[in-house]
Protein backbone atom coordinates (compact mmCIF):
# COMPACT_ATOMS: atom_id res chain seq x y z
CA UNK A 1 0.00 0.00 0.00
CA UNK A 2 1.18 3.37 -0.69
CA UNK A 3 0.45 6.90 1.02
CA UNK A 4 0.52 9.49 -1.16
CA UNK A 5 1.39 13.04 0.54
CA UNK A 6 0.39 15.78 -0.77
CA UNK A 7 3.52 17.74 -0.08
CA UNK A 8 6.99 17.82 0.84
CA UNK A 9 6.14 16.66 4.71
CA UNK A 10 2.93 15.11 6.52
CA UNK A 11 1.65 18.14 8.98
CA UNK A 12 -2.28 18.81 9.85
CA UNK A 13 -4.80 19.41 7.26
CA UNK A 14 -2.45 17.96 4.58
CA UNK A 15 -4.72 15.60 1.94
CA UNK A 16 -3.07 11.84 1.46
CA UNK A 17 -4.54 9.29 -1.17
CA UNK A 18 -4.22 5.70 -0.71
CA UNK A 19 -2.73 3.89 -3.42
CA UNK A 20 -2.46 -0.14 -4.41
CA UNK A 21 -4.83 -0.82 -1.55
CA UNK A 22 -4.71 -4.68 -2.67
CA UNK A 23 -0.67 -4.81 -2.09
CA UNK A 24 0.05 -5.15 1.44
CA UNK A 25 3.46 -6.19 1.01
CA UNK A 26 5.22 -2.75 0.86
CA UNK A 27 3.69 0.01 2.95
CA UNK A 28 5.18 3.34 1.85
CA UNK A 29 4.41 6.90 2.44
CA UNK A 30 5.20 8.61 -0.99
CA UNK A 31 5.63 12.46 -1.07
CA UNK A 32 5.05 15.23 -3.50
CA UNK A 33 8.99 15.70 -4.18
CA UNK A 34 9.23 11.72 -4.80
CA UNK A 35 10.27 11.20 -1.88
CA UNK A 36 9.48 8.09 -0.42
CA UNK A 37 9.76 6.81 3.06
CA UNK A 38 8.56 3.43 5.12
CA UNK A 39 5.79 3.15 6.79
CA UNK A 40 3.46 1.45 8.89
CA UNK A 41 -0.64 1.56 9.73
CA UNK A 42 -3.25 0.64 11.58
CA UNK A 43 -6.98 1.31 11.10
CA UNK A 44 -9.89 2.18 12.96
CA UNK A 45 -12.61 0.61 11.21
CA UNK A 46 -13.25 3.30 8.24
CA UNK A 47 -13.47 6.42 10.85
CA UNK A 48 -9.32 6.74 11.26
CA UNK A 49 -6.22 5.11 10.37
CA UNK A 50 -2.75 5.87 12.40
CA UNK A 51 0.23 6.14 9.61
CA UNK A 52 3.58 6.02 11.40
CA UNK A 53 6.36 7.21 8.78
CA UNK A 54 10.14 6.27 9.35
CA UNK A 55 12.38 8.82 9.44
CA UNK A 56 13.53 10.06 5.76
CA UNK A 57 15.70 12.68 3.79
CA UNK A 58 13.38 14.81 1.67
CA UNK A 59 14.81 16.01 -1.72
CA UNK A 60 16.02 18.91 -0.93
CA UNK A 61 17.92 17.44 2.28
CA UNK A 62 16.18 18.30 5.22
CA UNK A 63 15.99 15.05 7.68
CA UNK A 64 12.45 14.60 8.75
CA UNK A 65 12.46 12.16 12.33
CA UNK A 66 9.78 9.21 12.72
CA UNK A 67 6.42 10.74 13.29
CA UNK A 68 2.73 9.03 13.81
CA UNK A 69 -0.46 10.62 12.31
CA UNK A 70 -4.12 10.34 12.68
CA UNK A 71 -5.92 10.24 9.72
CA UNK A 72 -9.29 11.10 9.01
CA UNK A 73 -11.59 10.96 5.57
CA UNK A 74 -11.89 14.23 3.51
CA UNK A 75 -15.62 14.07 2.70
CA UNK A 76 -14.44 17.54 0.48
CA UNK A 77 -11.89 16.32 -1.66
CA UNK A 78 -12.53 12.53 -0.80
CA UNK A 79 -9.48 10.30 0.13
CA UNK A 80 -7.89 11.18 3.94
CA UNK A 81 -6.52 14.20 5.31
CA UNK A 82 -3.91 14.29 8.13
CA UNK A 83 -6.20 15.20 11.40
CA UNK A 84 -3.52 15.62 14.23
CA UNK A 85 0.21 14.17 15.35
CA UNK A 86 -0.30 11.22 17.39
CA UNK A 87 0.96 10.69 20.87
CA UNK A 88 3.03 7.89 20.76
């Protein structure tokens, strides 16, 4: 499965598409620089899913640390959008 960021980082109210739903074998979080960084989830039925992302480089170099999210749906622009950091 692949998460799709919609930018350069994961931070609150940015939109994420889920990609190759059917292939569990490689969970990624993929971001808009093509950056792309390991991952893990967990869902909460269909109301929230927690995506922890491993630390990565982005493309420009900046070192992003491992972070969890909660995400929600985006009945707007359908898909998910990143609700709030999780507490670990």
């Amino acid at each position: 499965m692949r998460f799709e960021i919609a930018n350069t980082h994961a931070y609150p109210g940015c939109r994420v598409r889920l990609a190759d739903e059917d292939n569990a074998d490689e969970i990624v979080a993929q971001f808009s620089d093509g950056t792309i960084a390991g991952a893990r989830y967990s869902r909460n039925g269909s109301a929230t899913i927690r995506l922890t992302i491993s630390p990565y480089r982005t493309a420009r170099g900046t070192d992003i640390a491992e972070k969890s999210w909660i995400l929600t749906p985006d009945p707007k622009g359908g898909g998910w959008k990143i609700k709030a950091r999780s507490a670990d």
